[in-house]
Protein backbone atom coordinates (compact mmCIF):
# COMPACT_ATOMS: atom_id res chain seq x y z
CA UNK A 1 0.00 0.00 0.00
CA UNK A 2 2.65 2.67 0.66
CA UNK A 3 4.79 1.57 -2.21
CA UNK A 4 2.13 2.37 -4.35
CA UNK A 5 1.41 5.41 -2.79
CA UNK A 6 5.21 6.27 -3.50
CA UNK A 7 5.14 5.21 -6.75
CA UNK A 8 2.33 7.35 -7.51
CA UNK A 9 3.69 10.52 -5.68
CA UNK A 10 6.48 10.23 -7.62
CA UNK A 11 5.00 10.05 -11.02
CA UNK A 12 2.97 13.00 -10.25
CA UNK A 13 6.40 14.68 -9.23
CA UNK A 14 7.88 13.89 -12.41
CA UNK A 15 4.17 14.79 -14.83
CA UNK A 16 4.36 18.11 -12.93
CA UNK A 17 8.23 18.95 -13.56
CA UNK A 18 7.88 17.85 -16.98
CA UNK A 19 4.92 20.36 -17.37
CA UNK A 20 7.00 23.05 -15.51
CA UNK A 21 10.17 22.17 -17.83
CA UNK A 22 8.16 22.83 -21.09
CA UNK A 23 6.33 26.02 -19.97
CA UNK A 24 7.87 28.65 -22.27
CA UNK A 25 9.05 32.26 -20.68
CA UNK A 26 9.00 33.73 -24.42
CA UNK A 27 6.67 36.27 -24.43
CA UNK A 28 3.92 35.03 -27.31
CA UNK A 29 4.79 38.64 -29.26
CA UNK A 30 8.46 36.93 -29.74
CA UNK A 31 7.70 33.79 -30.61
CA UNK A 32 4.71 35.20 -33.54
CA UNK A 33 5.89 38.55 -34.18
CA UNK A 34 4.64 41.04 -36.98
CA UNK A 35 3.10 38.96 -39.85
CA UNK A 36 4.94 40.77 -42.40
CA UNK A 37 8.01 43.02 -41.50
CA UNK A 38 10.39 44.62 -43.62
CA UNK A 39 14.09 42.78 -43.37
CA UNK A 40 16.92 44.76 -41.93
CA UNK A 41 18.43 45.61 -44.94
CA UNK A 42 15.61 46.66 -46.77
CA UNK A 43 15.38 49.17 -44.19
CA UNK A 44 18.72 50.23 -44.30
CA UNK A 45 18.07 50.99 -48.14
CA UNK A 46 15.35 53.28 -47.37
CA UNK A 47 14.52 53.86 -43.77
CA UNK A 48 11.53 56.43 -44.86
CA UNK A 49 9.00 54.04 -46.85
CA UNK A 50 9.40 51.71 -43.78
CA UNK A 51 9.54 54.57 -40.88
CA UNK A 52 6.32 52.75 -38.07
CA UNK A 53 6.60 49.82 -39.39
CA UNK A 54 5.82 46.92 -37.01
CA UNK A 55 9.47 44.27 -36.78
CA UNK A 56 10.48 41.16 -35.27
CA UNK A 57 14.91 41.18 -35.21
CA UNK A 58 17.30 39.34 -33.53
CA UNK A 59 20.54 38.55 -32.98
CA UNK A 60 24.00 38.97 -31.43
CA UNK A 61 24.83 41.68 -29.23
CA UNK A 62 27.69 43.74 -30.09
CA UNK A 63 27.54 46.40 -27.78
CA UNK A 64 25.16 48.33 -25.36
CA UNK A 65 24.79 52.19 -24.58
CA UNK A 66 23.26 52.78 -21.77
CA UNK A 67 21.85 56.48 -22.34
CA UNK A 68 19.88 59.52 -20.32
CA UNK A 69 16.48 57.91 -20.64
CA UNK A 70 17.14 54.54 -22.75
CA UNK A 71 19.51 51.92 -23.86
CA UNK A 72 20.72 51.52 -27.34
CA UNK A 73 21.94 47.91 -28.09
CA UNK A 74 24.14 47.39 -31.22
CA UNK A 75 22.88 44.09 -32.76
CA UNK A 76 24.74 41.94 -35.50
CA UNK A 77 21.39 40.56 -37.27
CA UNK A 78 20.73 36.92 -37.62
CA UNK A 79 18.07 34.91 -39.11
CA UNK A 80 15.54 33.92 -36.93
CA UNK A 81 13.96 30.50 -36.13
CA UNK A 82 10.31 30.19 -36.32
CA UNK A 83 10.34 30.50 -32.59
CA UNK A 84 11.87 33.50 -32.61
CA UNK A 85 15.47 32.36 -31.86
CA UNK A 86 18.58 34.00 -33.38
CA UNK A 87 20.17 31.06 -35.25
CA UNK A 88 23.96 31.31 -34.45
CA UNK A 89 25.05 30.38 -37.98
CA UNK A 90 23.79 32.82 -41.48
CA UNK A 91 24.60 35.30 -43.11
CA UNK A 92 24.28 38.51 -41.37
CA UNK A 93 21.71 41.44 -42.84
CA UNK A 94 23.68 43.90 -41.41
CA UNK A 95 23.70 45.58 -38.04
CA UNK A 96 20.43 48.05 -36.01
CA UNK A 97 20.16 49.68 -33.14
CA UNK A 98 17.37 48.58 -30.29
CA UNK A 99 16.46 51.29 -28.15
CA UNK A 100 14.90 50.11 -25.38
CA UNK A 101 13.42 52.50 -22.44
CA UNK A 102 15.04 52.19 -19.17
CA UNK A 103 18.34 50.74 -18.12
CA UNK A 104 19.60 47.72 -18.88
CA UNK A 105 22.59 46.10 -17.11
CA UNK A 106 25.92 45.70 -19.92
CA UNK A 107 26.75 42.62 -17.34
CA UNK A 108 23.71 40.67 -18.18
CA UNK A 109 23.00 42.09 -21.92
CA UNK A 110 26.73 41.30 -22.98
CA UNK A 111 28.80 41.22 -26.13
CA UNK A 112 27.74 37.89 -27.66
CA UNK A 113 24.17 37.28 -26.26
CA UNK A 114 21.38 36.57 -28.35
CA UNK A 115 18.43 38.58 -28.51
CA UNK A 116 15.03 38.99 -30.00
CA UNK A 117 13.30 42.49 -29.98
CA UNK A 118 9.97 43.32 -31.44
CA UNK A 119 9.12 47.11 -31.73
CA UNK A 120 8.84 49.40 -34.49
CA UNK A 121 10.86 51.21 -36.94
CA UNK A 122 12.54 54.72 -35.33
CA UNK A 123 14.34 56.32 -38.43
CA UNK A 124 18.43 55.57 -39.00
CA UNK A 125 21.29 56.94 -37.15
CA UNK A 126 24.31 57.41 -38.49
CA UNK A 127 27.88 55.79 -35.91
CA UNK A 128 31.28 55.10 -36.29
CA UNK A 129 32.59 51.17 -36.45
CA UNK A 130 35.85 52.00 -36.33
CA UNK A 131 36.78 54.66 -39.06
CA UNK A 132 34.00 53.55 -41.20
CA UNK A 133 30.11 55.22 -40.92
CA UNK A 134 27.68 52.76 -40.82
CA UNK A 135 23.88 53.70 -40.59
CA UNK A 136 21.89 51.29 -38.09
CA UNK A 137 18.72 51.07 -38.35
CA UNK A 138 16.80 51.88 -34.81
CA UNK A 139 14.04 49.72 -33.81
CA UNK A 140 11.72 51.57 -30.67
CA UNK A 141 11.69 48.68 -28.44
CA UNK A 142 8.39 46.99 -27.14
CA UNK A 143 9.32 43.48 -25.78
CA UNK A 144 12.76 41.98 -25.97
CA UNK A 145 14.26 38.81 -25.17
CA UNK A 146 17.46 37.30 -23.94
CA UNK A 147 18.04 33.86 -24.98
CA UNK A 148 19.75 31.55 -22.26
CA UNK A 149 23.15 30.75 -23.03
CA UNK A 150 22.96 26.73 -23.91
CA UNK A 151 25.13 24.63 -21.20
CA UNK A 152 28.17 23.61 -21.74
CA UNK A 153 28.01 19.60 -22.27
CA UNK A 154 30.71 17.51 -21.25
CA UNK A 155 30.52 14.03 -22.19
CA UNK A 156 31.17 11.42 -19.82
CA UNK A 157 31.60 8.43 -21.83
CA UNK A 158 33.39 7.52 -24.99
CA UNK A 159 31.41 7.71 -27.82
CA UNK A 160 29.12 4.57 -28.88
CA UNK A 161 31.12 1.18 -30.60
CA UNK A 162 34.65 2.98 -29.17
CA UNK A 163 35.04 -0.02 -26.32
CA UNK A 164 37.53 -2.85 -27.08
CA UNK A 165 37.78 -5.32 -24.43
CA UNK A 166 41.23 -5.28 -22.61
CA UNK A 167 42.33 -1.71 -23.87
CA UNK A 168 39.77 0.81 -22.59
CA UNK A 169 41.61 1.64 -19.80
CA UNK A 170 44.35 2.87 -22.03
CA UNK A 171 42.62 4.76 -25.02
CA UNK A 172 42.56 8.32 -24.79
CA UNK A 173 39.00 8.02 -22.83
CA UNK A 174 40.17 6.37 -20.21
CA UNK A 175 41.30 7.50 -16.76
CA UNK A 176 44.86 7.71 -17.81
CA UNK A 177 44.14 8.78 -21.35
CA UNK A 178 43.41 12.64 -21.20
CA UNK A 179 39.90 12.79 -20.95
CA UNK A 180 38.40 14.83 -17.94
CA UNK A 181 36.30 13.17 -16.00
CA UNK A 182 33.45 15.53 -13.83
């Protein structure tokens, strides 16, 4: 009787942190977005025709401002996923500006974060990287997210068919072969 009542305490344990694992703190405006926003560069090419216009960007951080009233993160654009996820790999559109209200910490928005904003278009401003002007795009900032950086994965085991019998102890995943074990 009370190893059943274990058994099921513990299944409901693991249902619920299952259901708590896949509940997703992406705000729904990141993961949809605008139906049909104008691409970075296409702004870039003429910021007028486009000036209100309702975007979903993301990408890499490459620097952060923080400002009077506002923050202005430098973004390296990416493509995005259809969950709204920078991908880490593409080619780039370009760079924009994402001026969001308030501050925001330069410890936790970092060089090399990715990041998701959806706002609207703001115009163009014209700043320096290096000697060179480059005009960014600014997007007025209504939600924004910072996607968790993925663990680091060790692995603790040699990869699958690797074993012969008798020498595993010497290959270079064994305990005297190199590999680190955690």
């Amino acid at each position: 009787m009370a190893d059943t009542i274990r058994r099921r305490a513990a299944l409901a344990a693991a249902v619920a942190c299952t259901l708590a694992a896949c509940a997703s703190a992406v705000p729904p405006a990141i993961r949809t977005g605008p139906p049909h926003g104008p691409a970075v560069a296409q702004v870039r090419a003429d910021p007028a025709a486009f000036r209100g216009a309702a975007v979903r960007w993301g990408g890499t951080v490459a620097r952060v401002e923080n400002r009077r009233r506002s923050t202005w993160v430098q973004v390296v654009s990416r493509p995005l996923g259809a969950d709204g996820r920078p991908r880490r790999s593409g080619a780039s559109a370009g760079r924009f500006i994402a001026r969001v209200a308030g501050f925001l910490d330069p410890e936790i928005v970092r060089r090399g974060r990715r990041i998701t904003v959806v706002g609207t278009v703001d115009g163009v401003v014209v700043q320096p990287i290096g000697s060179f002007p480059y005009r960014f795009p600014v997007v007025r900032v209504r939600t924004y997210y910072l996607w968790p950086r993925a663990p680091k994965v060790r692995r603790a085991c040699p990869p699958p068919g690797y074993y012969v019998p008798g020498w595993y102890p010497w290959g270079p995943w064994g305990p005297w072969g190199g590999w680190d074990y955690p």
